[in-house]
N, C-alpha and C. Protein backbone atom coordinates (compact mmCIF):
# COMPACT_ATOMS: atom_id res chain seq x y z
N UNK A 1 -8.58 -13.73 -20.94
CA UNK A 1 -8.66 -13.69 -19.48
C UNK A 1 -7.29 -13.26 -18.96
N UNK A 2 -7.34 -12.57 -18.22
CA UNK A 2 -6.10 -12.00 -17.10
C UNK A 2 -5.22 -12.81 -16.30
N UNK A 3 -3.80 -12.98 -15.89
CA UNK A 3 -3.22 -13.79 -15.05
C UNK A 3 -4.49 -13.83 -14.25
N UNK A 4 -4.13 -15.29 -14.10
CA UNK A 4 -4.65 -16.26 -12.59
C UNK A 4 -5.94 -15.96 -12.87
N UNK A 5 -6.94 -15.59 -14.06
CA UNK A 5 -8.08 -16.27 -13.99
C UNK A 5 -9.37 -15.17 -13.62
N UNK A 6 -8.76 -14.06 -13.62
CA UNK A 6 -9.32 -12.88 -12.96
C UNK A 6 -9.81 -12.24 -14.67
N UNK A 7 -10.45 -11.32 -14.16
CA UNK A 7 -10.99 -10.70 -15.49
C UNK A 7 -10.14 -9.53 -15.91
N UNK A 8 -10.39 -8.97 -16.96
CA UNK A 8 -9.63 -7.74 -17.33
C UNK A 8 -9.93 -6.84 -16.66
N UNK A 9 -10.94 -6.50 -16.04
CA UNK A 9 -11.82 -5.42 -14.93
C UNK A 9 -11.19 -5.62 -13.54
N UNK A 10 -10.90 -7.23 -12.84
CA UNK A 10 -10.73 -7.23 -11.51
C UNK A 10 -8.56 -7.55 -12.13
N UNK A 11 -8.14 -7.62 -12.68
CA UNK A 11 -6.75 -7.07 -12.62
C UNK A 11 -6.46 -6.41 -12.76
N UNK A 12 -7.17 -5.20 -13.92
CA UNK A 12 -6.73 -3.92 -14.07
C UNK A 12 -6.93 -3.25 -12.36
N UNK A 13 -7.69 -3.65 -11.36
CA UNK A 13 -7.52 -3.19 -10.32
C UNK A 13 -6.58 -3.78 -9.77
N UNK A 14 -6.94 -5.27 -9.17
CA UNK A 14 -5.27 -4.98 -8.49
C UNK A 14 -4.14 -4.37 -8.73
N UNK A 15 -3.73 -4.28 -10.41
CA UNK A 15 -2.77 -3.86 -11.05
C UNK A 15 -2.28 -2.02 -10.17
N UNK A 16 -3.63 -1.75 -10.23
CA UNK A 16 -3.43 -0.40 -9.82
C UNK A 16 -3.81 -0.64 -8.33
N UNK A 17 -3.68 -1.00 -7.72
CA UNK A 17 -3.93 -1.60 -5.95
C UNK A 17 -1.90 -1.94 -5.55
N UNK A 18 -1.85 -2.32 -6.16
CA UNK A 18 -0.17 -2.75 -6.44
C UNK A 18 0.39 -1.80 -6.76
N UNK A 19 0.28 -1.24 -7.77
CA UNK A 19 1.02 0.31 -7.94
C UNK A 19 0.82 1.37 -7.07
N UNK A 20 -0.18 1.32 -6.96
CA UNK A 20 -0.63 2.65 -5.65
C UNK A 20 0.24 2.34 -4.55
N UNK A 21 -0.15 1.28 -4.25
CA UNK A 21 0.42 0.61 -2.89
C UNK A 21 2.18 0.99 -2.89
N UNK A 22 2.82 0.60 -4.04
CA UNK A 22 4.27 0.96 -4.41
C UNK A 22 4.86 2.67 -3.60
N UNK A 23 3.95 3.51 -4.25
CA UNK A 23 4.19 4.80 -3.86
C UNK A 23 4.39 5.13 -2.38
N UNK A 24 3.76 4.58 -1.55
CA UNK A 24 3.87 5.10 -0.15
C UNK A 24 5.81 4.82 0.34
N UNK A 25 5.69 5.84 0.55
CA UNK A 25 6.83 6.28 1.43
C UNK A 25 7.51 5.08 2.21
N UNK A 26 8.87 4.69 2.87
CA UNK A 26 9.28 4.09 3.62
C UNK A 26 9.08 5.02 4.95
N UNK A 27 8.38 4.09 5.92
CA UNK A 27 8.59 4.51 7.19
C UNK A 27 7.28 5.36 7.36
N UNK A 28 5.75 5.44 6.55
CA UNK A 28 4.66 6.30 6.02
C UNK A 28 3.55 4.95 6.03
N UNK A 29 2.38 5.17 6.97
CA UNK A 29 1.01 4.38 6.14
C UNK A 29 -0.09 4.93 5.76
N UNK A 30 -0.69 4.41 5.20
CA UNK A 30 -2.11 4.76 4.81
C UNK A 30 -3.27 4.10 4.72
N UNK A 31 -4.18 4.31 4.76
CA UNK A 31 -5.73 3.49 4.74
C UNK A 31 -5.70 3.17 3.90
N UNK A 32 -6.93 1.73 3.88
CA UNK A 32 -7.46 0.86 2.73
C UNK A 32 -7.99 2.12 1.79
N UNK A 33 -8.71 2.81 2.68
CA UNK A 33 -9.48 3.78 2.35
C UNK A 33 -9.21 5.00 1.51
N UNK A 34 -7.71 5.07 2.08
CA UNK A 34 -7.24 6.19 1.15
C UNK A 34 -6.69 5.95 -0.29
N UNK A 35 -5.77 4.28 -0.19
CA UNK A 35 -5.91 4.14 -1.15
C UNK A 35 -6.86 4.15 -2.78
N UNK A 36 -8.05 3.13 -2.05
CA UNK A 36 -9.57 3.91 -2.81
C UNK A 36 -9.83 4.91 -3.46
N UNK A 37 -9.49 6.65 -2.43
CA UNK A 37 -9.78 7.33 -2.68
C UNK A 37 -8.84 7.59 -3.38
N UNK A 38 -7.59 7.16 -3.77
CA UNK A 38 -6.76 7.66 -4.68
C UNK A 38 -6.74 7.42 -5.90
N UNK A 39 -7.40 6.04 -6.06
CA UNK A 39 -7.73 5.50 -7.33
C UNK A 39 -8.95 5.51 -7.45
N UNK A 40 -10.02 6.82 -7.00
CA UNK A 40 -11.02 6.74 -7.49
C UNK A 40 -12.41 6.14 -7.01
N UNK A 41 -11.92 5.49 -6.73
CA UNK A 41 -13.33 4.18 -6.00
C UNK A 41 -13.34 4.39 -4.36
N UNK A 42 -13.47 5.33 -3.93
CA UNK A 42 -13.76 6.01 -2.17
C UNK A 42 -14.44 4.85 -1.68
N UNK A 43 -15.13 4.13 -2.03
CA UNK A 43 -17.02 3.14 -1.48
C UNK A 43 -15.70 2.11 -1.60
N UNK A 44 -14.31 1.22 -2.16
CA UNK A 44 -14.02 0.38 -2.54
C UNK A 44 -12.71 0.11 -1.66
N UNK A 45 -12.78 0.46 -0.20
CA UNK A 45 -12.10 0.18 0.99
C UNK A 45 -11.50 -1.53 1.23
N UNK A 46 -12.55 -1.88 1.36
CA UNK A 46 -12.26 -3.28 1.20
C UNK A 46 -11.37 -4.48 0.25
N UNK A 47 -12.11 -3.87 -1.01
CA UNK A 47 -11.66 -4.28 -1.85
C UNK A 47 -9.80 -4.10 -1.94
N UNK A 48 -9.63 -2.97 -1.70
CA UNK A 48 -7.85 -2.67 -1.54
C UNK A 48 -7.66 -3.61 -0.39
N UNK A 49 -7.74 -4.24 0.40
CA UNK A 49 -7.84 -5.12 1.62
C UNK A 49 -7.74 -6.66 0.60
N UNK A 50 -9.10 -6.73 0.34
CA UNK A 50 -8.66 -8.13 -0.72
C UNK A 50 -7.30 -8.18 -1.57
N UNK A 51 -7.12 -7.14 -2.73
CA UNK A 51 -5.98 -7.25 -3.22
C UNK A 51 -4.68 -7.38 -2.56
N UNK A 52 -4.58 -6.74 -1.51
CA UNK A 52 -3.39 -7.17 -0.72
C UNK A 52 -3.36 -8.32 0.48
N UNK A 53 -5.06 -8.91 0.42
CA UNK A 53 -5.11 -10.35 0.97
C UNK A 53 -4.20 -11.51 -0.08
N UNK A 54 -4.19 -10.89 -1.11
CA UNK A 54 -4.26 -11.99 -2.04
C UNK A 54 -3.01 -12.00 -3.16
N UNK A 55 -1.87 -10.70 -2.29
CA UNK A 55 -0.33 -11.02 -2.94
C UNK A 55 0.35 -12.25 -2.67
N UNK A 56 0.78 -12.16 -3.72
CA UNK A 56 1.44 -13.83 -3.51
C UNK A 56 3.29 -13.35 -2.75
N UNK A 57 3.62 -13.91 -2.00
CA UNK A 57 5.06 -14.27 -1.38
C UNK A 57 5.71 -14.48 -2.76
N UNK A 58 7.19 -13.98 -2.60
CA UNK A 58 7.94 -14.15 -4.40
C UNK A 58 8.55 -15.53 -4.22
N UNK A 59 8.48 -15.98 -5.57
CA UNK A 59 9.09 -17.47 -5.46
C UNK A 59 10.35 -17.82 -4.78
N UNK A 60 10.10 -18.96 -4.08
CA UNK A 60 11.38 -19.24 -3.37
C UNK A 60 12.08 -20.22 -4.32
N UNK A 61 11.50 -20.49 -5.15
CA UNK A 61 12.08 -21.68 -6.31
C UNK A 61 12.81 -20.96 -7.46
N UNK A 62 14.14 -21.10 -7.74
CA UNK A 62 15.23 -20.20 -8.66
C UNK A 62 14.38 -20.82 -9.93
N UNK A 63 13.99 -21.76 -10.41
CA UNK A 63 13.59 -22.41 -11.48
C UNK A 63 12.06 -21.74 -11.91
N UNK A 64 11.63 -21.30 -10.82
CA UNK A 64 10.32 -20.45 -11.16
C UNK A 64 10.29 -19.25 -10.94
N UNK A 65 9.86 -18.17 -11.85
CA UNK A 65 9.62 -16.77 -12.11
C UNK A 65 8.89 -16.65 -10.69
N UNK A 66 8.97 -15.11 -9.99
CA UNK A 66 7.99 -14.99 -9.13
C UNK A 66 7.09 -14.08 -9.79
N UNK A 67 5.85 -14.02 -9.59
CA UNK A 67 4.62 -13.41 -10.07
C UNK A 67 5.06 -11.60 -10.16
N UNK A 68 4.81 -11.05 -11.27
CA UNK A 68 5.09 -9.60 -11.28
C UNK A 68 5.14 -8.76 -10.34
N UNK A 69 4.03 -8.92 -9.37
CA UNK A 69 3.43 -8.29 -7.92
C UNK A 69 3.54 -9.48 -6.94
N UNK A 70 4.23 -9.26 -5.48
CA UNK A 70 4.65 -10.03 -4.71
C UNK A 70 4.88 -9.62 -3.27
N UNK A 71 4.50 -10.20 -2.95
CA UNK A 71 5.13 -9.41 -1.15
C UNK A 71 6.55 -8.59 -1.09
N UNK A 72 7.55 -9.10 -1.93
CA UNK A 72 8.62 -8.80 -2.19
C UNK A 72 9.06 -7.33 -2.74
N UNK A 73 7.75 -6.79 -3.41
CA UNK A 73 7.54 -5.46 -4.04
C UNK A 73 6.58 -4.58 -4.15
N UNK A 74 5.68 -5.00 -3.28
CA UNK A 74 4.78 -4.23 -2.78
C UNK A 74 4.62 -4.29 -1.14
N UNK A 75 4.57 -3.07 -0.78
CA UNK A 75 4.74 -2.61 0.57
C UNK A 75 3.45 -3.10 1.37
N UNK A 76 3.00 -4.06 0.95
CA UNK A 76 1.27 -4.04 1.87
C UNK A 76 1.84 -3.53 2.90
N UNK A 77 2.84 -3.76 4.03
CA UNK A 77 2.38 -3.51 5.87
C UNK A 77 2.40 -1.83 6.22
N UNK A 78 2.53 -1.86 4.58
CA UNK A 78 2.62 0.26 5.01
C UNK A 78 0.87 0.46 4.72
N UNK A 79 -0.12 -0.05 4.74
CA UNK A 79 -1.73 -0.15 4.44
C UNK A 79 -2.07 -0.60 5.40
N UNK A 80 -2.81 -0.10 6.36
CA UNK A 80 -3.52 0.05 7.98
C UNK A 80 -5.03 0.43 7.57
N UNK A 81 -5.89 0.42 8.99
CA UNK A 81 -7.33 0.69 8.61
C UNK A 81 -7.31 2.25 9.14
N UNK A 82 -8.15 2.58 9.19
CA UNK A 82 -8.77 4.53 9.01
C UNK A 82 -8.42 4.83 10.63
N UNK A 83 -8.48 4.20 11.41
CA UNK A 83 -8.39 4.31 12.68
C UNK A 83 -6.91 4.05 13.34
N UNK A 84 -5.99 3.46 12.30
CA UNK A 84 -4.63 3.50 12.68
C UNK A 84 -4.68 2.02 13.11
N UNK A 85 -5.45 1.25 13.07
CA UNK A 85 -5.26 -0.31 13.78
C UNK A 85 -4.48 -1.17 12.66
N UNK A 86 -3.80 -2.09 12.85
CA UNK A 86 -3.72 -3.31 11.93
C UNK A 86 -4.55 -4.65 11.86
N UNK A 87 -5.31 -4.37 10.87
CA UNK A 87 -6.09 -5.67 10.84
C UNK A 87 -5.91 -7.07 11.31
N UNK A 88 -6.79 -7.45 12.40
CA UNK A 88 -5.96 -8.79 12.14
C UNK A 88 -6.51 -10.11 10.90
N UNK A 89 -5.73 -10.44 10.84
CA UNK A 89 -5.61 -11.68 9.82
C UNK A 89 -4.71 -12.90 10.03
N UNK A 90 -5.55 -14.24 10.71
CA UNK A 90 -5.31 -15.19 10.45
C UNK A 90 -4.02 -15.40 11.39
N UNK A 91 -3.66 -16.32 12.01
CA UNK A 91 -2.72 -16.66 12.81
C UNK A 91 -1.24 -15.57 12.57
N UNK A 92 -1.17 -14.87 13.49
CA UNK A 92 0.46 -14.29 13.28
C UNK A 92 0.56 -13.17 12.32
N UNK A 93 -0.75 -13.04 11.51
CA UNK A 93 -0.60 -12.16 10.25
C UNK A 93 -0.38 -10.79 10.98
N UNK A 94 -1.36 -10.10 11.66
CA UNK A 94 -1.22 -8.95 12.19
C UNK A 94 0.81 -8.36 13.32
N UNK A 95 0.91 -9.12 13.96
CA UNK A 95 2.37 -9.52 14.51
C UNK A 95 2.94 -8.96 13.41
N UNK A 96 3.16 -9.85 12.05
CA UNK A 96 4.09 -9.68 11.04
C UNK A 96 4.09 -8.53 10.52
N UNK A 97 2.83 -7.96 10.46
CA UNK A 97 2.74 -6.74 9.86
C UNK A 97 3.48 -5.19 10.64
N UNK A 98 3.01 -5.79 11.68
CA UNK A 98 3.82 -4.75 12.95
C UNK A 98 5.10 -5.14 12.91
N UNK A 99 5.84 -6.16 12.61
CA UNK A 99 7.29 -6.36 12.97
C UNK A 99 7.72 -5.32 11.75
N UNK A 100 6.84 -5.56 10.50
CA UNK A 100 7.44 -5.27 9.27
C UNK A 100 7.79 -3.64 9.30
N UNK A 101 6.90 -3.53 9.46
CA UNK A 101 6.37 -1.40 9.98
C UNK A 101 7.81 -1.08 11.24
N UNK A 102 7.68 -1.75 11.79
CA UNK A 102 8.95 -1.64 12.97
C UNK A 102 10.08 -1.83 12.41
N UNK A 103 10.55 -2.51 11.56
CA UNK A 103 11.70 -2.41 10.37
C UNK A 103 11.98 -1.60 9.84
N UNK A 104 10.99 -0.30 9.81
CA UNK A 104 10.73 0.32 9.48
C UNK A 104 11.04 1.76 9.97
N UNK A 105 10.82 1.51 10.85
CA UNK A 105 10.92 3.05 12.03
C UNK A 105 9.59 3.28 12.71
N UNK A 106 8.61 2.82 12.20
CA UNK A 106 7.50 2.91 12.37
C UNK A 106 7.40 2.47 13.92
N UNK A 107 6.98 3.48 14.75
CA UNK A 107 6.07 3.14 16.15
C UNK A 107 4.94 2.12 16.18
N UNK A 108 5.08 1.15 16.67
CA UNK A 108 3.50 0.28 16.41
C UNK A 108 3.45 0.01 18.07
N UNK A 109 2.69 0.24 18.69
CA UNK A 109 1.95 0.39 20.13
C UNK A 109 1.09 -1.23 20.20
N UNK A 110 1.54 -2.00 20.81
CA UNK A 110 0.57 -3.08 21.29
C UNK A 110 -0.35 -2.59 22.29
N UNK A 111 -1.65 -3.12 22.19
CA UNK A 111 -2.67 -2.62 23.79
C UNK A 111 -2.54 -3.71 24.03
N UNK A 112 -3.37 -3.89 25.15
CA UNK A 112 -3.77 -4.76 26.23
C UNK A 112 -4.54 -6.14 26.03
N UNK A 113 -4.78 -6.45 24.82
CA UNK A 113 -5.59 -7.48 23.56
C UNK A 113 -5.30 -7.41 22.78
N UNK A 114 -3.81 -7.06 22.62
CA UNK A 114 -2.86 -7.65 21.67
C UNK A 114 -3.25 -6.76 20.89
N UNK A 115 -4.43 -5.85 20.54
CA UNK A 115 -3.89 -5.23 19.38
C UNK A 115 -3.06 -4.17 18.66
N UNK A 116 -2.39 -4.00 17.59
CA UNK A 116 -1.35 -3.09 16.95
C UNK A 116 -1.82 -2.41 16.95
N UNK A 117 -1.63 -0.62 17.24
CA UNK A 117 -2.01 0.86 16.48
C UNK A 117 -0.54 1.43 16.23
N UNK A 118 -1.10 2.33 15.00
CA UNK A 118 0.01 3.21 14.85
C UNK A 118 -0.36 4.49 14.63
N UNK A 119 0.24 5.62 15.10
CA UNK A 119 -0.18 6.88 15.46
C UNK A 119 -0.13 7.68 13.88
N UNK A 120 -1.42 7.91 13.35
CA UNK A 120 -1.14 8.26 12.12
C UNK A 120 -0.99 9.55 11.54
N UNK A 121 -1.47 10.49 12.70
CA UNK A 121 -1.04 12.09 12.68
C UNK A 121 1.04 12.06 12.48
N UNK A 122 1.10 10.88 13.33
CA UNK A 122 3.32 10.86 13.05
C UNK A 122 3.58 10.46 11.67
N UNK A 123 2.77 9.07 11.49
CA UNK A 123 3.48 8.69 10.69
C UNK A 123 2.00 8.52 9.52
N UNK A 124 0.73 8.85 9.14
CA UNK A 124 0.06 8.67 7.95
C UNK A 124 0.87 9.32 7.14
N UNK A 125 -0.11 8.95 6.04
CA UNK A 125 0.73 9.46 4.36
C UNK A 125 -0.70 9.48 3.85
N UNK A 126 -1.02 10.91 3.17
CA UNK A 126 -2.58 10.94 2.83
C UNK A 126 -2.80 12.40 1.79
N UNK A 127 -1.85 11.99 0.77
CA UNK A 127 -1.88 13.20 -0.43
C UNK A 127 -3.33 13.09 -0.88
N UNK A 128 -3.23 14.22 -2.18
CA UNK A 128 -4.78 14.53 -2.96
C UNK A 128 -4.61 13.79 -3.79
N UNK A 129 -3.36 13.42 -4.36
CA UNK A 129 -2.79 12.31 -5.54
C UNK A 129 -2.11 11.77 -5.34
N UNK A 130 -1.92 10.63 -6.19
CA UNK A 130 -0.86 9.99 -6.07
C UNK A 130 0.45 10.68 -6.70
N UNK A 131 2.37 10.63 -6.31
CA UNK A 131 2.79 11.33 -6.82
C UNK A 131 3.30 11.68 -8.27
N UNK A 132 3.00 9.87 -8.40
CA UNK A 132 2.97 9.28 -9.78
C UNK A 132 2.21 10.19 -10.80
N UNK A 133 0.87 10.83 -10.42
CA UNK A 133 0.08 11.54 -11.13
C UNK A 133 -0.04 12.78 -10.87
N UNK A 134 0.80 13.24 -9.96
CA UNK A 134 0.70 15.01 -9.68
C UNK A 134 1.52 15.82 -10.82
N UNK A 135 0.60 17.01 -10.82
CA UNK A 135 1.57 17.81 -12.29
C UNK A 135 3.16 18.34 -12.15
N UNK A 136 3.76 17.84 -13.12
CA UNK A 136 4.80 18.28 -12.63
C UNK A 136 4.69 19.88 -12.49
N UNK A 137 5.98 20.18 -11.76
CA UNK A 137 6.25 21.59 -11.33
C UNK A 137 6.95 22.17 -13.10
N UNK A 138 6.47 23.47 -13.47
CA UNK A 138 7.07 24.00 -14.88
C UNK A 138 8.08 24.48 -14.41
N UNK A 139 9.09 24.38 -15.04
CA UNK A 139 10.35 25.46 -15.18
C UNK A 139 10.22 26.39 -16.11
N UNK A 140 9.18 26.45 -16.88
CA UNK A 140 9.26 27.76 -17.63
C UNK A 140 9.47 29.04 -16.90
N UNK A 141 9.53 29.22 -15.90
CA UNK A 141 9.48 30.29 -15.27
C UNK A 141 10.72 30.78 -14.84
N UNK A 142 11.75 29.61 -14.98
CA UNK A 142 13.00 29.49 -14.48
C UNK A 142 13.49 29.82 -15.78
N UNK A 143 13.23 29.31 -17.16
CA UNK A 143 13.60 29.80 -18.71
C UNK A 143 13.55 31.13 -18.94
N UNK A 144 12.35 31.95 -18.52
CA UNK A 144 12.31 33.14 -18.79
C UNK A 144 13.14 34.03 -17.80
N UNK A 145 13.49 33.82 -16.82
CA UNK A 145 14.42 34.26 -16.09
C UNK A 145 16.00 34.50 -16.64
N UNK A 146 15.96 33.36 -17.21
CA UNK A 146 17.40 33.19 -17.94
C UNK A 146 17.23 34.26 -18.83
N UNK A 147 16.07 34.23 -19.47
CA UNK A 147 16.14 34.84 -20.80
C UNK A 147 16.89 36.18 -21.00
């Protein structure tokens, strides 16, 4: 069985929900959705939503390890919904997320019912890949030049 009880199937995703998540840009967001679509699973919007419901804060205790993946190293507040809103969640959660993005450089617009948008034509981030997996560029071309 997988840390914390999860299966080899539902950590190998977060695992890669966490890594994906890593890549986005400072000061750049992106959809639940896009994430998904980056790893494959387009229908599995949500699910990138759970995994980053469910990072743990890094230990505040010197005597205890903090968990590999942590608020501390993964960017959740750069992950917004398709429409540019920030979800809300749970007392203060949404706030935090906007302060965090605003730390950021990030524009976050309050309306009139409190809720956060952020303008995602300025600031989305929405490659075909991740950059982790794009081909690199050859220099052979630059070799034969020399030649």
């Amino acid at each position: 069985m997988a840390p914390g009880g999860r299966s080899e199937e539902a950590w190998a995703w977060f695992e890669s929900v966490y890594e994906a998540v890593q890549e986005i840009p400072h000061g750049r967001v992106t959809s639940y959705g896009h994430i998904a679509k980056l790893l494959g699973k387009p229908e599995c919007p949500r699910q990138v939503g759970i995994c980053l419901k469910h990072l743990p804060s890094p230990s505040s205790d010197a005597s205890k390890p903090s968990s590999r993946w942590h608020s501390g190293n993964v960017p959740w507040q750069r992950v917004i919904n398709a429409k540019g809103g920030i979800s809300p969640r749970g007392p203060s959660g949404a706030s935090r997320q906007a302060a965090a993005l605003r730390r950021e450089r990030v524009h976050v617009d309050e309306g009139s019912m409190g809720e956060y948008t952020v303008d995602l034509a300025k600031y989305g981030w929405f490659p075909d890949v991740l950059p982790s997996e794009a081909p690199e560029s050859s220099s052979d071309s630059d070799d034969e030049e020399r030649s």
